[in-house]
Protein backbone atom coordinates (compact mmCIF):
# COMPACT_ATOMS: atom_id res chain seq x y z
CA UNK A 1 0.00 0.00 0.00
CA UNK A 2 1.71 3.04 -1.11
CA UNK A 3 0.69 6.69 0.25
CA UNK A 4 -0.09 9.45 -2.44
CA UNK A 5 0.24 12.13 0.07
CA UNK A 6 2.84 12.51 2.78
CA UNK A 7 2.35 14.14 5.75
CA UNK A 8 5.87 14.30 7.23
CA UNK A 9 8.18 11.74 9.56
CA UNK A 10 7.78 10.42 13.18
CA UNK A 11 10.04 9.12 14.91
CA UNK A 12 11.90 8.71 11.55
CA UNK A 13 8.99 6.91 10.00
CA UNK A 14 7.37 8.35 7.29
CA UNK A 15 3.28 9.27 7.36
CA UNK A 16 1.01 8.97 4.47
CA UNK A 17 -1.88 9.20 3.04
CA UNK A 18 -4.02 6.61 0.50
CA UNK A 19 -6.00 8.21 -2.00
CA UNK A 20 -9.21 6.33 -0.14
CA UNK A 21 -8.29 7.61 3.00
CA UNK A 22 -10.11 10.65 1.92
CA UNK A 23 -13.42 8.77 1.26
CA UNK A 24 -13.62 7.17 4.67
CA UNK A 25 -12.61 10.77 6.15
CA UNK A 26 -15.54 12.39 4.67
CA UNK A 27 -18.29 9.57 5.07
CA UNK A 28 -16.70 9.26 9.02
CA UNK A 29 -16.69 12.97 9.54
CA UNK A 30 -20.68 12.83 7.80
CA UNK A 31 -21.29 9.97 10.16
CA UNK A 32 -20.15 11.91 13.08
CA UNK A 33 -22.21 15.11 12.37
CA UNK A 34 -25.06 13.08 11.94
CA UNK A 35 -24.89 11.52 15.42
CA UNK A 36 -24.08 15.02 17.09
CA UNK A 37 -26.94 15.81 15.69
CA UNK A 38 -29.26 13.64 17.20
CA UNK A 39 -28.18 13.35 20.11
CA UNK A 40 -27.58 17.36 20.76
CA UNK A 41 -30.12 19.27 18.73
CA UNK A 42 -29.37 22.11 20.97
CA UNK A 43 -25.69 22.17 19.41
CA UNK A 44 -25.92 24.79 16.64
CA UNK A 45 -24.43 23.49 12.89
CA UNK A 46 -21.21 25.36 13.28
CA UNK A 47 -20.39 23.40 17.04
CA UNK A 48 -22.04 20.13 15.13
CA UNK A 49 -19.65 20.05 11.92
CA UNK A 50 -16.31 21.49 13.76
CA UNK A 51 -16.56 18.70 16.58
CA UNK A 52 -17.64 16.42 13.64
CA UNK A 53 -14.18 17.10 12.26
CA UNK A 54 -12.09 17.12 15.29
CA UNK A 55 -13.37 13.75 16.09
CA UNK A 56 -12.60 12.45 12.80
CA UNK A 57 -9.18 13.97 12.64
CA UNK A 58 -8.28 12.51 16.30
CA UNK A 59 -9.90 9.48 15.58
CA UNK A 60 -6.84 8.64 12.65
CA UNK A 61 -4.72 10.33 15.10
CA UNK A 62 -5.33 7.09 17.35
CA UNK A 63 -4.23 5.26 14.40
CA UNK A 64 -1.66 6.50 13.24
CA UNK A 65 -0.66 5.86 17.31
CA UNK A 66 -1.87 1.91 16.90
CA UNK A 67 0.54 1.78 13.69
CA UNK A 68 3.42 3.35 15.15
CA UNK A 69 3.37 0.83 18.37
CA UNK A 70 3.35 -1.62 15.81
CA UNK A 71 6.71 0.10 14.14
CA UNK A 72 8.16 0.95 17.70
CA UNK A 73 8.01 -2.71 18.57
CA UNK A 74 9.64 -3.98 15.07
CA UNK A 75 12.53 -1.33 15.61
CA UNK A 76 13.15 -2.48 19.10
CA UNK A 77 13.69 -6.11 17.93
CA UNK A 78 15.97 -4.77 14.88
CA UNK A 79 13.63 -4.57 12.40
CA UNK A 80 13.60 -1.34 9.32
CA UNK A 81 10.50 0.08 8.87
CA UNK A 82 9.34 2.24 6.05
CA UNK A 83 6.51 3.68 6.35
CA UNK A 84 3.09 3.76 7.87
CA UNK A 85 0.04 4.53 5.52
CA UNK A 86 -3.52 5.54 6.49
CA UNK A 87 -5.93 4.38 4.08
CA UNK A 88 -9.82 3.54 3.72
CA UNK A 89 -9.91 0.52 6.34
CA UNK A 90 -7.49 2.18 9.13
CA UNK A 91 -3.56 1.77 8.57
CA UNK A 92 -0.13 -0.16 7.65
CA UNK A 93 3.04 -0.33 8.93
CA UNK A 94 5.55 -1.05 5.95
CA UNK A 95 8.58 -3.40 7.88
CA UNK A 96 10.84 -4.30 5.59
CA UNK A 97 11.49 -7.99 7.06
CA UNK A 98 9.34 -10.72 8.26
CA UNK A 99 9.67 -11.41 11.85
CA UNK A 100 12.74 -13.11 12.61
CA UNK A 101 11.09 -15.08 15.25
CA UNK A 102 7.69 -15.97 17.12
CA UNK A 103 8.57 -13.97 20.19
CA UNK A 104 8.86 -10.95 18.23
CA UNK A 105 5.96 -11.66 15.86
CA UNK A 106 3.31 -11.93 19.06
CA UNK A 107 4.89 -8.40 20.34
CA UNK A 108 4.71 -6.67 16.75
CA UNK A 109 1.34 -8.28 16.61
CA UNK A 110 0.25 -7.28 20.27
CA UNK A 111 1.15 -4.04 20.65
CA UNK A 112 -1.79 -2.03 18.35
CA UNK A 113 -4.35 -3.62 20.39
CA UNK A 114 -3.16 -2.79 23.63
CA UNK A 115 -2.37 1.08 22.04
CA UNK A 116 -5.47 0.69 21.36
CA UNK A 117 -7.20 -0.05 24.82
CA UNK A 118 -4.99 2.32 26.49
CA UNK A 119 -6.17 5.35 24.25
CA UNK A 120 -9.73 3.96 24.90
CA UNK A 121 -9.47 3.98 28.65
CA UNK A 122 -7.64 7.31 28.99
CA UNK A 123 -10.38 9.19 26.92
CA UNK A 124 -13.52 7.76 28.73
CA UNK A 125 -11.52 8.75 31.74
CA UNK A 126 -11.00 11.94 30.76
CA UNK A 127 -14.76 12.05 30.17
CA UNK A 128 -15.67 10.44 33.58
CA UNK A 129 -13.03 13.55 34.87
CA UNK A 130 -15.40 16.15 33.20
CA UNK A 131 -18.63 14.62 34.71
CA UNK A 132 -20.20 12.41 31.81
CA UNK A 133 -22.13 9.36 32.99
CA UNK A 134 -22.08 6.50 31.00
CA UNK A 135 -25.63 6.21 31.58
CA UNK A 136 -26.38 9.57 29.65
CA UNK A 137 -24.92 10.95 26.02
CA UNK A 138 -22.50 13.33 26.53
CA UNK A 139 -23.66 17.25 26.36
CA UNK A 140 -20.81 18.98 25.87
CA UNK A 141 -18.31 18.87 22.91
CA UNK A 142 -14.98 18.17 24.07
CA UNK A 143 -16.39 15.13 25.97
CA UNK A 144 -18.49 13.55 23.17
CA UNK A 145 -15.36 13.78 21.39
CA UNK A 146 -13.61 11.90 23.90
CA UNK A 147 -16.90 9.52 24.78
CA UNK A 148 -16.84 8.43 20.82
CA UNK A 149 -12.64 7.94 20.70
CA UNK A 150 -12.54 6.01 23.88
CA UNK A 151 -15.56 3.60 22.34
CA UNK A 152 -14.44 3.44 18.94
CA UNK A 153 -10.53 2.35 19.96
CA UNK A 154 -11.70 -0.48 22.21
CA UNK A 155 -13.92 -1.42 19.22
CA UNK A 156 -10.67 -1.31 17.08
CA UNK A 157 -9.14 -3.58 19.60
CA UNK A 158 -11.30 -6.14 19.74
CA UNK A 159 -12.02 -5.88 15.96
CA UNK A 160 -8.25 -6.04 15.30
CA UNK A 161 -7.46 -9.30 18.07
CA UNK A 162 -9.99 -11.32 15.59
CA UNK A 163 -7.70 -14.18 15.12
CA UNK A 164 -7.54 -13.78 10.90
CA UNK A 165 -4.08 -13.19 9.21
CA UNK A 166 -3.21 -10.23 8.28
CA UNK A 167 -5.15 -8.61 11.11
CA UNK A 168 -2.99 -8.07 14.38
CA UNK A 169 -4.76 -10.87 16.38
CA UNK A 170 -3.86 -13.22 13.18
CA UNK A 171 -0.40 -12.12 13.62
CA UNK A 172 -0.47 -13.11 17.80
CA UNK A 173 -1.70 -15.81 16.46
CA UNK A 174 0.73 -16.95 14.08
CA UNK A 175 3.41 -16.22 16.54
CA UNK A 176 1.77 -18.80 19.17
CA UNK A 177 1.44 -21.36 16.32
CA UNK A 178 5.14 -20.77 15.09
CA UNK A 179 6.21 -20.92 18.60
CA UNK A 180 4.33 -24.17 19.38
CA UNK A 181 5.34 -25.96 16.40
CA UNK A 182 8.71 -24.11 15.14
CA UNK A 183 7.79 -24.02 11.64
CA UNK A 184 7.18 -20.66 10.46
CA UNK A 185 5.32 -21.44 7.48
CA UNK A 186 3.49 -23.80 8.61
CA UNK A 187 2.26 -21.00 10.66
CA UNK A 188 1.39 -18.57 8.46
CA UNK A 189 -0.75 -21.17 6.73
CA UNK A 190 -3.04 -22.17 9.62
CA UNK A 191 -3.18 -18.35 10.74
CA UNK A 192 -3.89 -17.52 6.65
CA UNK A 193 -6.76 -20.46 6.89
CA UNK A 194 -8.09 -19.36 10.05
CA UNK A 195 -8.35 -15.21 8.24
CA UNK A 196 -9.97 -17.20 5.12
CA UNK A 197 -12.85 -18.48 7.47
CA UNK A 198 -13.43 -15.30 9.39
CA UNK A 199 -13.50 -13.39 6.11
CA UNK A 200 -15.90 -15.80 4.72
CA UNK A 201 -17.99 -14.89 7.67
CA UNK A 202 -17.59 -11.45 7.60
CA UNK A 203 -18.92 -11.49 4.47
CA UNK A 204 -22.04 -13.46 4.56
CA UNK A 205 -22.56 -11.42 7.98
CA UNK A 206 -22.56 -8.49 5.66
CA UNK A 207 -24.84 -10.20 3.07
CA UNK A 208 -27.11 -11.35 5.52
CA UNK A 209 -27.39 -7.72 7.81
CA UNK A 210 -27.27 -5.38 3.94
CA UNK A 211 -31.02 -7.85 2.76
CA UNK A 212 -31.96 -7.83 6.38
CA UNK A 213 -32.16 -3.85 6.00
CA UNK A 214 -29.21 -2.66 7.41
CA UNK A 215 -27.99 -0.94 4.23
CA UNK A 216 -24.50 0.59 3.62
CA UNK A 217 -23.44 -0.79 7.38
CA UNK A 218 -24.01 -3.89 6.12
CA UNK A 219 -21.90 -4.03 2.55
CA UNK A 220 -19.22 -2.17 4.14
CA UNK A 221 -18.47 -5.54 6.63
CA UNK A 222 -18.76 -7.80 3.73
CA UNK A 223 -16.41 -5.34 2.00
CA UNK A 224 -14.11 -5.17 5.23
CA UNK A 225 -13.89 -9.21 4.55
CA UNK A 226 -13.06 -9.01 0.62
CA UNK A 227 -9.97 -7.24 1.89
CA UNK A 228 -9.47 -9.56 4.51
CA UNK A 229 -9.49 -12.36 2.29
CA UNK A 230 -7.10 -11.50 -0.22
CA UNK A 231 -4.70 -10.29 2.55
CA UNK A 232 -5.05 -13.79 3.73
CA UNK A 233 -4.96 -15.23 0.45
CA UNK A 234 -1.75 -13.20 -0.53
CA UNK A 235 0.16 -13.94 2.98
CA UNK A 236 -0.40 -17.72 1.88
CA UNK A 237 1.20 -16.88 -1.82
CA UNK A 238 4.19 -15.05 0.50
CA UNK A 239 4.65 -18.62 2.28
CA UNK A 240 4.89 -20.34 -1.39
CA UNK A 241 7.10 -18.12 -2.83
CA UNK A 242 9.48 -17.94 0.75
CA UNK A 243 9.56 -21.91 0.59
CA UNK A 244 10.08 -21.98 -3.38
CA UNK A 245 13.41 -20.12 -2.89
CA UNK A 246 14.31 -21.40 0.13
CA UNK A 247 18.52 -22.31 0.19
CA UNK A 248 18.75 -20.67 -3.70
CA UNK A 249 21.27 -18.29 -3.95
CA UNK A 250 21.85 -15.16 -6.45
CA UNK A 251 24.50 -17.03 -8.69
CA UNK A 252 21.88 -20.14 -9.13
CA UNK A 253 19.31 -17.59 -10.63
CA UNK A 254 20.89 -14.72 -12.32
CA UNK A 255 21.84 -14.53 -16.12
CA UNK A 256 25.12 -13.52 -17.29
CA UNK A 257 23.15 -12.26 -20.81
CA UNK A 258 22.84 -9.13 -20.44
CA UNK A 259 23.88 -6.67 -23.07
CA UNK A 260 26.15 -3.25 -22.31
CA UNK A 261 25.85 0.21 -24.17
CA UNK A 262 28.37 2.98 -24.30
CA UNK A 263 27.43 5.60 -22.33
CA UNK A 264 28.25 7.93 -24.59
CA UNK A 265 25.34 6.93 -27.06
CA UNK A 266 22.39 9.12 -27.07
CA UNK A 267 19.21 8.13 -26.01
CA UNK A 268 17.60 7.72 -29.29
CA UNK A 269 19.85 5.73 -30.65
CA UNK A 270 19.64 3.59 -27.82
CA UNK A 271 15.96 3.45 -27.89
CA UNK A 272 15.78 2.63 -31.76
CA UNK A 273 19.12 -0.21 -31.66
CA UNK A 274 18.09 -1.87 -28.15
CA UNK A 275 14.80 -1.11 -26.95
CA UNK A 276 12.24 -1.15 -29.36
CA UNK A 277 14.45 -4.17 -31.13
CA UNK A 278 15.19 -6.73 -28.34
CA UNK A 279 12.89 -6.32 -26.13
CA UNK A 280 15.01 -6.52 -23.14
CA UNK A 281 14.40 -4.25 -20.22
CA UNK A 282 17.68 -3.63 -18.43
CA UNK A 283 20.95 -2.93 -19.96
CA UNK A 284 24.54 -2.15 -18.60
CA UNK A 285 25.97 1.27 -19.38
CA UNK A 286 29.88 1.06 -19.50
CA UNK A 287 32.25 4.23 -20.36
CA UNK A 288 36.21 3.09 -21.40
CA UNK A 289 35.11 -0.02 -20.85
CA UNK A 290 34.13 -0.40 -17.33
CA UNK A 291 30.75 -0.55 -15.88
CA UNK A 292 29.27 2.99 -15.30
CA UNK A 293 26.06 2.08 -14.73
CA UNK A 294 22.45 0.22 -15.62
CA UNK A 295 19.37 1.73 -17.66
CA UNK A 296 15.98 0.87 -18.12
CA UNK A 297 13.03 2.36 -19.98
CA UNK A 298 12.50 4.04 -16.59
CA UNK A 299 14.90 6.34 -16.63
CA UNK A 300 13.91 6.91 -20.69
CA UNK A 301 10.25 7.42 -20.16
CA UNK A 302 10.73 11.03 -18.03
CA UNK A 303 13.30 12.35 -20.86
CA UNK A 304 10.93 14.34 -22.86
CA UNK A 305 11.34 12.77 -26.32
CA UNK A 306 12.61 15.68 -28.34
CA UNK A 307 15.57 15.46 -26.18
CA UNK A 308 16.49 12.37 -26.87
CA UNK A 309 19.00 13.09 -29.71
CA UNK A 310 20.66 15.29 -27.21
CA UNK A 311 20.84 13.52 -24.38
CA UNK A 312 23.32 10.80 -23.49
CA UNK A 313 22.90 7.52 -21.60
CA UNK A 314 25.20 8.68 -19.03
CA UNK A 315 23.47 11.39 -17.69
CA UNK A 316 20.14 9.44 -17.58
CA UNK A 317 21.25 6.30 -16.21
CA UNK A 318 21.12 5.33 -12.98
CA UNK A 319 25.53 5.60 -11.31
CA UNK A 320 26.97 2.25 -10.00
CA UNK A 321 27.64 3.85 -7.08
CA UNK A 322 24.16 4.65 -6.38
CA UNK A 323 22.69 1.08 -7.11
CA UNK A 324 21.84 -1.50 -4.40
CA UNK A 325 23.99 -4.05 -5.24
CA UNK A 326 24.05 -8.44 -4.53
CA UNK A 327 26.82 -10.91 -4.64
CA UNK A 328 26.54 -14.45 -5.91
CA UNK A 329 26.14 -15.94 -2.60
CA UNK A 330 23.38 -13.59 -1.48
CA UNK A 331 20.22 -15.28 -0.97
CA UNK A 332 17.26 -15.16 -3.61
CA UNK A 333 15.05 -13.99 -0.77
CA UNK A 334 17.18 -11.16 0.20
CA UNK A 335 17.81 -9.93 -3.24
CA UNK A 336 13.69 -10.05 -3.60
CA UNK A 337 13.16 -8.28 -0.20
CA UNK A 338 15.66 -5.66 -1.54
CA UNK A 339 14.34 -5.17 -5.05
CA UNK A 340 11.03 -4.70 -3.04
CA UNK A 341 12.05 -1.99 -0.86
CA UNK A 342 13.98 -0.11 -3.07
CA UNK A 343 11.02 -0.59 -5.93
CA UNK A 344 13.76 -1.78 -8.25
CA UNK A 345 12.79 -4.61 -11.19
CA UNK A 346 16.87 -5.73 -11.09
CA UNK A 347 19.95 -5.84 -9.43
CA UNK A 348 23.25 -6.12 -10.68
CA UNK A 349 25.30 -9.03 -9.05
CA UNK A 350 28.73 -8.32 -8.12
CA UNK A 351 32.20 -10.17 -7.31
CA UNK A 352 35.50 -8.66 -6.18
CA UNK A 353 34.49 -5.28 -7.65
CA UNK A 354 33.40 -6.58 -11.06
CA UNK A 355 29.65 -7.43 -12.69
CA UNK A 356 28.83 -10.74 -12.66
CA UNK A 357 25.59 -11.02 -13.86
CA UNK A 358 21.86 -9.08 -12.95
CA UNK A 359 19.43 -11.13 -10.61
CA UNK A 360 15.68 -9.54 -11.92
CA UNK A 361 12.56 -10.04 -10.43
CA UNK A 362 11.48 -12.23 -14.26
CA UNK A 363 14.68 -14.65 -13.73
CA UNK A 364 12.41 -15.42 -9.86
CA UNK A 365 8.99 -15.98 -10.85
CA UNK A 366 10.81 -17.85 -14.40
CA UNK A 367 11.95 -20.06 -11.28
CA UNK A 368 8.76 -20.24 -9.47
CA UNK A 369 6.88 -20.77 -12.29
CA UNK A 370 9.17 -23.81 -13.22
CA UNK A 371 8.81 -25.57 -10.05
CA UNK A 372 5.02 -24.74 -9.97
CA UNK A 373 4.84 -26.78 -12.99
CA UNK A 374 6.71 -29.30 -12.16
CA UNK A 375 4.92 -29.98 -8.81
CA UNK A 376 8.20 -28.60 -6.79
């Protein structure tokens, strides 16, 4: 999940918005000025819509809190993170590697929730502070803001310890599996079965509550378990691919074809000899005969195309120096993980300074493909 707008860095991790993050921000902050509404038709439509929004706006706030617990947790136990992304059904923490073991998955896995419970308590007791009784609605602003926050994050705790891969209680869940049996994958399977089942339920939930009259409330849970099962469905393709490549290194899958181009040519000469010929995608750049570089139609495609004559491969190209490079002895899942976080299709593969080959994400799913078909 990528963010389209970026809101800045905490704690070093970068904030983000989805696209339909927006959607859900209007129909929650709608939502929200509905129920003020109701519930306080003395409230005049200027306090109604600006405690609307200042709910809404907390209330991804909170989230972007449950994410970075999440994050704080990976980083403590060593792991990168990227990123965390807000989109249409709450948030995702981008961490570059799998967990490295169960401990650390049930803790990564763990920690939203309990974010989650702890903003929940603190605002109702902020409320109960400021004299709101659970047995009435609250009357004034600032505590139906914190009445709805502290409901709706122990709603989003209990929604998110659901035991279905890739929510977070599917991910304690797989960590008490992995530690019971030892076998990883054989974890993620059972956790990525049990998510198929609940999002099978969700769904026909939805179904059932959408004829029975509930309306949008009801296709928005079925939705909610579309999503959940092709998360599920993907984290079990993850497990396939991680055991298709398991003990393959770089040299076993990377091709030594690969064709080099002076760096010195311009760029339409290189599109019209190369390109638009062979077909091929990636191609070395070398000036007096050393390796300068690597090019792709990537770096072509934002050259405006009456500069091409003009322009020379070495300006365009992507430096050596500047490439994320893998040795022969890497493993295929690191080189994947890496092409993946940098957003890279290649890498080239070097030994004792010189180019050995390029490792691409085609010459891997070639590979999986292969043993796919030949029951492997």
């Amino acid at each position: 999940m990528q963010a389209q707008i970026k809101l800045g860095r905490i704690f070093g991790i970068e904030i983000g918005l989805h696209y339909s993050w927006l959607i859900i921000a209007l129909l929650i902050t709608l939502s929200l000025s509905g129920q003020f509404k109701s519930t306080n038709p003395q409230w005049s439509d200027a306090v109604v819509w600006s405690t609307a929004l200042v709910t809404a706006l907390l209330f991804f706030a909170t989230i972007v809190i449950h994410e970075l617990s999440h994050s704080l947790v990976a980083r403590m136990h060593g792991l990168a993170v990227r990123s965390i992304t807000l989109f249409a059904l709450g948030g995702v923490s981008q961490i570059e590697k799998d967990s490295p073991d169960a401990r650390t998955e049930f803790w990564i896995g763990i920690a939203g929730p309990i974010a989650s419970a702890v903003i929940g308590i603190l605002c109702l007791g902020v409320a109960l502070s400021l004299g709101w009784s659970p047995a009435a609605a609250p009357t004034a602003p600032a505590t139906a803001v914190l009445v709805w926050l502290g409901y709706i994050n122990f709603l989003l705790a209990v929604f998110n310890m659901v035991p279905g891969f890739p929510l977070d209680g599917g991910r304690v869940l797989r960590g008490i599996i992995w530690w019971i049996t030892g076998a990883r994958g054989r974890a993620t399977r059972i956790a990525a079965q049990v998510g198929e089942f609940v999002s099978y339920a969700f769904i026909v939930i939805g179904l059932v509550r959408f004829f029975g009259g509930a309306g949008l409330g009801g296709l928005w849970i079925s939705f909610i378990g579309w999503f959940l099962l092709d998360a599920s469905r993907a984290s079990q393709a993850q497990v396939s691919v991680t055991e298709a490549l398991k003990g393959l290194q770089v040299g076993d899958v990377m091709s030594r074809d690969y064709v080099t181009v002076d760096g010195h040519s311009n760029i339409q000469s290189f599109a019209d000899e190369h390109l638009l010929r062979s077909g091929r995608r990636c191609f070395i750049v070398t000036e007096n005969g050393r390796v300068a570089g690597l090019i792709t139609p990537q770096e072509v495609r934002h050259i405006p195309h009456a500069q091409w004559p003009y322009k020379t491969l070495d300006v365009v190209m992507r430096p050596l120096d500047q490439l994320r490079t893998v040795t022969i002895d890497t493993p295929v899942i690191k080189a994947l993980e890496i092409m993946g976080r940098d957003d890279v299709n290649q890498l080239p593969v070097i030994l004792n300074g010189a180019l050995e080959g390029i490792i691409s994400r085609s010459h891997i799913l070639q590979l999986i493909q292969t043993k796919a078909e030949l029951g492997q």
